[in-house]
Protein backbone atom coordinates (compact mmCIF):
# COMPACT_ATOMS: atom_id res chain seq x y z
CA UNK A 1 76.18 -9.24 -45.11
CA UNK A 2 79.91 -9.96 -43.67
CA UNK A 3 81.16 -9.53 -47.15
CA UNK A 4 79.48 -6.40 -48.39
CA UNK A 5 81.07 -4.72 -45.46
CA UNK A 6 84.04 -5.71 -46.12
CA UNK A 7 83.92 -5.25 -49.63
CA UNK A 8 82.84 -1.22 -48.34
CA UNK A 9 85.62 -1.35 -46.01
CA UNK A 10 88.01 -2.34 -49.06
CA UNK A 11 86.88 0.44 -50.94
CA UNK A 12 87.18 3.05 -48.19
CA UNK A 13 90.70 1.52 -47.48
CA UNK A 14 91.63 2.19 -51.19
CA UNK A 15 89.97 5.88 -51.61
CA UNK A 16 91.79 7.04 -48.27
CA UNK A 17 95.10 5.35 -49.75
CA UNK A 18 94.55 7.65 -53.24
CA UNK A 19 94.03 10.77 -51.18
CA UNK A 20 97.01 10.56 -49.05
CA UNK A 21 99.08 9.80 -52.62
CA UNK A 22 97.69 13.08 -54.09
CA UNK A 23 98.18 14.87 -50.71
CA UNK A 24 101.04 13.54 -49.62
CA UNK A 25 103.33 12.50 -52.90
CA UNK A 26 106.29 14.92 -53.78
CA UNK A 27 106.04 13.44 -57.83
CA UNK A 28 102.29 13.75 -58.16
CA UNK A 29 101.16 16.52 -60.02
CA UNK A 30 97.41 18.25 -60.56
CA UNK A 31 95.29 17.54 -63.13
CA UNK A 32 95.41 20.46 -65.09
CA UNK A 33 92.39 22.63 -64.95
CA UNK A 34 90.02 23.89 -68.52
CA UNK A 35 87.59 26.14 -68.37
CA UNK A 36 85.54 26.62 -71.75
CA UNK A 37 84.43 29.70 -72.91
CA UNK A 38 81.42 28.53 -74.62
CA UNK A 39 78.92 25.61 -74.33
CA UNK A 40 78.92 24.62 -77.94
CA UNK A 41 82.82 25.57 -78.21
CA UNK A 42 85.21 22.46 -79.00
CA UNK A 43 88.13 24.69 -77.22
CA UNK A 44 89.50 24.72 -73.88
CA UNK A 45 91.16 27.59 -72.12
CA UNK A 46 94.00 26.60 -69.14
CA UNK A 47 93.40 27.82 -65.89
CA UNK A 48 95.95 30.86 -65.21
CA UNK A 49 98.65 28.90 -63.31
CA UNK A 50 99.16 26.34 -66.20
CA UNK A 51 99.97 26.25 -69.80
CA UNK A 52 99.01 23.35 -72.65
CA UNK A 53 101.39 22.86 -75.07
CA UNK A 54 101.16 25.61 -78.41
CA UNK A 55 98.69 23.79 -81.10
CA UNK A 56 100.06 23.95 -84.40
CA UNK A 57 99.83 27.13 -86.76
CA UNK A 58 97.17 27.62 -89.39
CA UNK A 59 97.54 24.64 -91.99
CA UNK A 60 96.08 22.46 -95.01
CA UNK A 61 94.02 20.24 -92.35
CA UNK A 62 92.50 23.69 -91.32
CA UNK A 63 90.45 24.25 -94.74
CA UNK A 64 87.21 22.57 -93.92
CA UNK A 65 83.37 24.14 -93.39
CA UNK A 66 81.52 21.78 -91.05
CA UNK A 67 83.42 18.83 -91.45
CA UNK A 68 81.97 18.40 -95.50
CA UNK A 69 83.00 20.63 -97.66
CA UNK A 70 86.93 21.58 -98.51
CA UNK A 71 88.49 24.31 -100.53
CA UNK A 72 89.25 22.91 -104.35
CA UNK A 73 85.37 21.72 -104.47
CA UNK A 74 83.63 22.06 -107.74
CA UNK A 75 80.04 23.54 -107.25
CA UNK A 76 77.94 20.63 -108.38
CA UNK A 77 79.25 18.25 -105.52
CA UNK A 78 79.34 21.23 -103.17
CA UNK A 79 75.28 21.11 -103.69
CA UNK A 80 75.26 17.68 -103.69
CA UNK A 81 76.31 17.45 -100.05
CA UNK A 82 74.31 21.07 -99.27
CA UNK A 83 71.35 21.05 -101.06
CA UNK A 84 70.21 23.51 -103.06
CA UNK A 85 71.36 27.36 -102.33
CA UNK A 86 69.02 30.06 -101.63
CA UNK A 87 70.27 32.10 -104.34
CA UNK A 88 73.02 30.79 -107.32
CA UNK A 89 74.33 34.12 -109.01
CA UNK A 90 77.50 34.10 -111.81
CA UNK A 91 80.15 37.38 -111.27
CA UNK A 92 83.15 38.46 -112.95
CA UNK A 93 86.09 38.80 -110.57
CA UNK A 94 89.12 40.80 -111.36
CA UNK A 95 92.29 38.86 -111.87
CA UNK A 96 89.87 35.64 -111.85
CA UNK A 97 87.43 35.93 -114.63
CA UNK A 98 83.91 34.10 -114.24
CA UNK A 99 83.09 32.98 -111.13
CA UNK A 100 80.12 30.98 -108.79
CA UNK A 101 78.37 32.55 -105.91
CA UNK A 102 76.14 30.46 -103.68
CA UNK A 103 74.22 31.65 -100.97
CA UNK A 104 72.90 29.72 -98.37
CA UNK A 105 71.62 30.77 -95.24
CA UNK A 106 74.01 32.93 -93.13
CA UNK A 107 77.05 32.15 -95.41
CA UNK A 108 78.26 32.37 -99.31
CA UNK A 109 80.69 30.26 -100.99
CA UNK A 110 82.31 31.49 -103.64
CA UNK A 111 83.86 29.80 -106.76
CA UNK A 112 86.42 30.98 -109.00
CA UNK A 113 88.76 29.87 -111.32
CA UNK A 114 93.57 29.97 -110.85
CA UNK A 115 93.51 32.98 -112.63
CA UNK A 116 91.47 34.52 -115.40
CA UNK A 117 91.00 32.34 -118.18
CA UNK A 118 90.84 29.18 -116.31
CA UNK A 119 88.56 26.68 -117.15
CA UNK A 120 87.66 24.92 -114.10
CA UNK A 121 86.10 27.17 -110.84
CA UNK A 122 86.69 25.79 -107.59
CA UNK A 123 85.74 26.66 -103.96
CA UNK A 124 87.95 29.54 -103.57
CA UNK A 125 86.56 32.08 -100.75
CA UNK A 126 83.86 31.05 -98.12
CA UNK A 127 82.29 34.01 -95.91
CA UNK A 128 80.11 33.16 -92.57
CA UNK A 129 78.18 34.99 -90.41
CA UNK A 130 75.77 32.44 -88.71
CA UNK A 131 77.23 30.15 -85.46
CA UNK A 132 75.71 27.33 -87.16
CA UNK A 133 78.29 26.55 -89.03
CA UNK A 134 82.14 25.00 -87.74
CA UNK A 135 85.48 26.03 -88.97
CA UNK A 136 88.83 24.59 -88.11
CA UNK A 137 89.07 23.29 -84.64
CA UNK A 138 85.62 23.76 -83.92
CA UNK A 139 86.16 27.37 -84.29
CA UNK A 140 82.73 29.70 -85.51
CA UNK A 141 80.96 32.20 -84.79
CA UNK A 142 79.66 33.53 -81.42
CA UNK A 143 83.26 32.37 -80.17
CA UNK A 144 85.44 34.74 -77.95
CA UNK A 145 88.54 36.12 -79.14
CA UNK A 146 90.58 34.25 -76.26
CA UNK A 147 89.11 30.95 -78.13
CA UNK A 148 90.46 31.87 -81.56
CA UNK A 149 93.83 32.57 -79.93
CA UNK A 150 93.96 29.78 -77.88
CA UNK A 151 93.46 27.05 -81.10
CA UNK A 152 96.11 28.18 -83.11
CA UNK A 153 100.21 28.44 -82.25
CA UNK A 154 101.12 32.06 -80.48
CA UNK A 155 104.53 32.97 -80.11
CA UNK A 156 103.56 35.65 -77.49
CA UNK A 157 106.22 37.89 -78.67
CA UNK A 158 103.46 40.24 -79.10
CA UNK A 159 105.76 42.37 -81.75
CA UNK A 160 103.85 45.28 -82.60
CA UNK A 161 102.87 45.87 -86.45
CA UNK A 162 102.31 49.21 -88.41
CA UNK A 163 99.66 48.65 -90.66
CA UNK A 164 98.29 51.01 -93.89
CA UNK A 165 101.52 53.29 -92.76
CA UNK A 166 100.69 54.17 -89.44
CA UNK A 167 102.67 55.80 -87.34
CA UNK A 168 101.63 54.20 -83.78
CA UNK A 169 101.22 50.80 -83.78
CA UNK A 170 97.91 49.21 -84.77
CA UNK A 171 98.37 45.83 -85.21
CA UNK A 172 100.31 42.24 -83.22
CA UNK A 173 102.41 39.88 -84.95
CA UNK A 174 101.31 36.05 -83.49
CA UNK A 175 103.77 34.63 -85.42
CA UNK A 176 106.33 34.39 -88.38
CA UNK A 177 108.78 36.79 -89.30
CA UNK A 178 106.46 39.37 -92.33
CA UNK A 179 103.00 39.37 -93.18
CA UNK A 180 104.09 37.47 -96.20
CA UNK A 181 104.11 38.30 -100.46
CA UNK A 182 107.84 37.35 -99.90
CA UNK A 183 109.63 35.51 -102.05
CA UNK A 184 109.71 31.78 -101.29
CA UNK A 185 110.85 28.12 -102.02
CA UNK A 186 108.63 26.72 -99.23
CA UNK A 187 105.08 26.97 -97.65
CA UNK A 188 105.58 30.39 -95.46
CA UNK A 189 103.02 30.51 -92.21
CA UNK A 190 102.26 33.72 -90.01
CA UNK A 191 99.48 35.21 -88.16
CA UNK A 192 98.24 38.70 -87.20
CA UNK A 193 95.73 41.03 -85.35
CA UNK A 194 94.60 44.19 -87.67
CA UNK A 195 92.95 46.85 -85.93
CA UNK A 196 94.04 49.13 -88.50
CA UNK A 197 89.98 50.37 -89.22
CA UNK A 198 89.14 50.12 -85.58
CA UNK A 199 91.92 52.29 -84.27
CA UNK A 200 91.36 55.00 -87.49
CA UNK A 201 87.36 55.31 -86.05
CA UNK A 202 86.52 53.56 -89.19
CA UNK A 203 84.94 50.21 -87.76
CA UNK A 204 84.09 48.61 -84.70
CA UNK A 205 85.61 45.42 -85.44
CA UNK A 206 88.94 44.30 -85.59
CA UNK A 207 90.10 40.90 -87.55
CA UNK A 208 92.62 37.87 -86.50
CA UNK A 209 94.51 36.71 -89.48
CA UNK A 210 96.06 32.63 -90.20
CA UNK A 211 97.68 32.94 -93.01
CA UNK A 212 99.97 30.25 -95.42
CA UNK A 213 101.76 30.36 -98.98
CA UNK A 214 102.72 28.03 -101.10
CA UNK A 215 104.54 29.23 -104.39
CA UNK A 216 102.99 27.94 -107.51
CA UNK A 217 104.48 28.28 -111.26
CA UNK A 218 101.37 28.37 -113.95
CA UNK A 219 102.64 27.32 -117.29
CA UNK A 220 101.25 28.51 -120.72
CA UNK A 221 102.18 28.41 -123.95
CA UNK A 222 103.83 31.48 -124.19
CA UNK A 223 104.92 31.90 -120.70
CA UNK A 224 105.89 30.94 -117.06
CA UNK A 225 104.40 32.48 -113.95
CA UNK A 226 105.63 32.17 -110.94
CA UNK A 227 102.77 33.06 -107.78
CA UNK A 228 102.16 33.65 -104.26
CA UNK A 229 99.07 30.90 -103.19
CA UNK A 230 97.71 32.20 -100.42
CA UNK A 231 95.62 30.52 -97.91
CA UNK A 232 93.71 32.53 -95.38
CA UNK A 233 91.57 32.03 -92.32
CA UNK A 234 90.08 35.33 -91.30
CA UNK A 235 87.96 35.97 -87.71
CA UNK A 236 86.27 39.29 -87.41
CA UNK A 237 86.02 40.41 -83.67
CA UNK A 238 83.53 42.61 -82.78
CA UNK A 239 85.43 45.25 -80.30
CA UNK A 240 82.78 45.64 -77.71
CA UNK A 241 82.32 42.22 -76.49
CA UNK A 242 85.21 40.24 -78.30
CA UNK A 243 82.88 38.17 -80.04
CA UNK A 244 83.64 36.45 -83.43
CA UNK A 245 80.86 38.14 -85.95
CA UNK A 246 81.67 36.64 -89.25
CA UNK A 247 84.58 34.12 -90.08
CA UNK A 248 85.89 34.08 -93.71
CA UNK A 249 88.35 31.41 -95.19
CA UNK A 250 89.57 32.07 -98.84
CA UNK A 251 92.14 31.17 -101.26
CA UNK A 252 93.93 34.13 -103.43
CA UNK A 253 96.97 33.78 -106.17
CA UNK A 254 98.87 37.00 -106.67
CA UNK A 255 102.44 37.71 -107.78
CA UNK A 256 104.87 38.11 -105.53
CA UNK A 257 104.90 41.71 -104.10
CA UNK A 258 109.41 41.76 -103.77
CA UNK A 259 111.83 41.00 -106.55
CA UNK A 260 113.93 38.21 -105.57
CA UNK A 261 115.31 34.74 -106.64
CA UNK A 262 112.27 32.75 -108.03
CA UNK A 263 111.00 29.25 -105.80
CA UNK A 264 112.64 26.78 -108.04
């Protein structure tokens, strides 16, 4: 009996000695306080008097569904880890030729090809509308808005864009210098808010756009192209609530939209 008391006493001894440290020392800092916005939500949000570091912009690690599947997957393994689709439908795309569409439930993956002509079709462009699913960084839908911001890098310059020629501002730059179709040598990274539909009384959404390029020379026989690869993660925000309604993460080759020297 002596030594269980003084085994408690011990223990009170050292719990008093840990809360005059955290009271008391001038080096000893808070722990730093999350809140998250959403039960099934791998984010965290600081408390208001502190700030975690930036994450990282919108990049290659960021182009998984649910931890499986990958853009650059043919179909036939895509059902192989799936199952098979409610609905499999073939499409022509413009600038793509014959693609894949496979619907399962609450989202569609789509397959196409480089560029028209091609003979192999790849994931290329997947579009969700059901929280059942996970994105990049545990991102999907049925998040808030402050989530989606909070995952990805923010340079809080909040620079105002003009989008589809508006006069008044109707759109945020997160980060990098243009909304990209620039020439390039190297992989090019920026992010934006559009409300460009929801400020024209066209929608009553707005979207949060990750965006990177990566130049890519196609040879043929004949010729040399030289394309803009772009990679894009797309959140739709619903304007009421600030709820994520449908995410969309595709992959699109188009020329370059300014003369300049080409990527070497």
């Amino acid at each position: 009996m002596k030594n269980i008391l003084r085994r408690l006493a011990l223990g009170m001894a050292a719990l008093t000695a840990a809360a005059i440290l955290c009271a008391c020392g001038d080096d000893v800092q808070p722990a730093t306080v999350v809140n998250i916005m959403s039960p099934e939500s791998l984010t965290v949000i600081p408390d208001a008097d502190w700030q975690l570091p930036s994450p990282l912009p919108f990049c290659e690690s960021d182009l998984t569904v649910s931890d499986s599947l990958l853009l650059g997957m043919e179909p036939e393994y895509v059902k192989s880890l799936w199952g098979a689709p409610i609905l499999e439908s073939a499409e022509e795309l413009p600038g793509y030729g014959s693609g894949t569409t496979l619907t399962y439930d609450g989202c569609r993956l789509v397959f196409y090809g480089t560029w028209e002509g091609a003979d192999d079709i790849f994931l290329s462009d997947v579009i969700c509308k059901t929280g059942r699913i996970r994105f990049a960084r545990g991102l999907h839908v049925g998040c808030n808005a402050k989530e989606v911001l909070t995952s990805f890098a923010n340079d809080r310059e909040s620079r105002p864009l003009h989008l589809m020629n508006a006069e008044e501002p109707n759109g945020k730059m997160l980060y990098g210098e243009h909304l990209g179709g620039k020439q390039h040598e190297d992989l090019y990274s920026y992010a934006y808010i559009d409300k460009s539909a929801l400020y024209a009384n066209e929608a009553d959404f707005y979207a949060i756009h990750y965006c990177y390029e990566k130049p890519l020379a196609i040879y043929t026989a004949e010729t040399e192209q030289n394309l803009c690869e772009t990679y894009s993660l797309i959140f739709f925000i619903d304007a009421d609530d600030d709820a994520v309604t449908e995410i969309r993460l595709c992959r699109t080759v188009q020329p370059w939209t300014q003369a300049a020297h080409l990527p070497q």
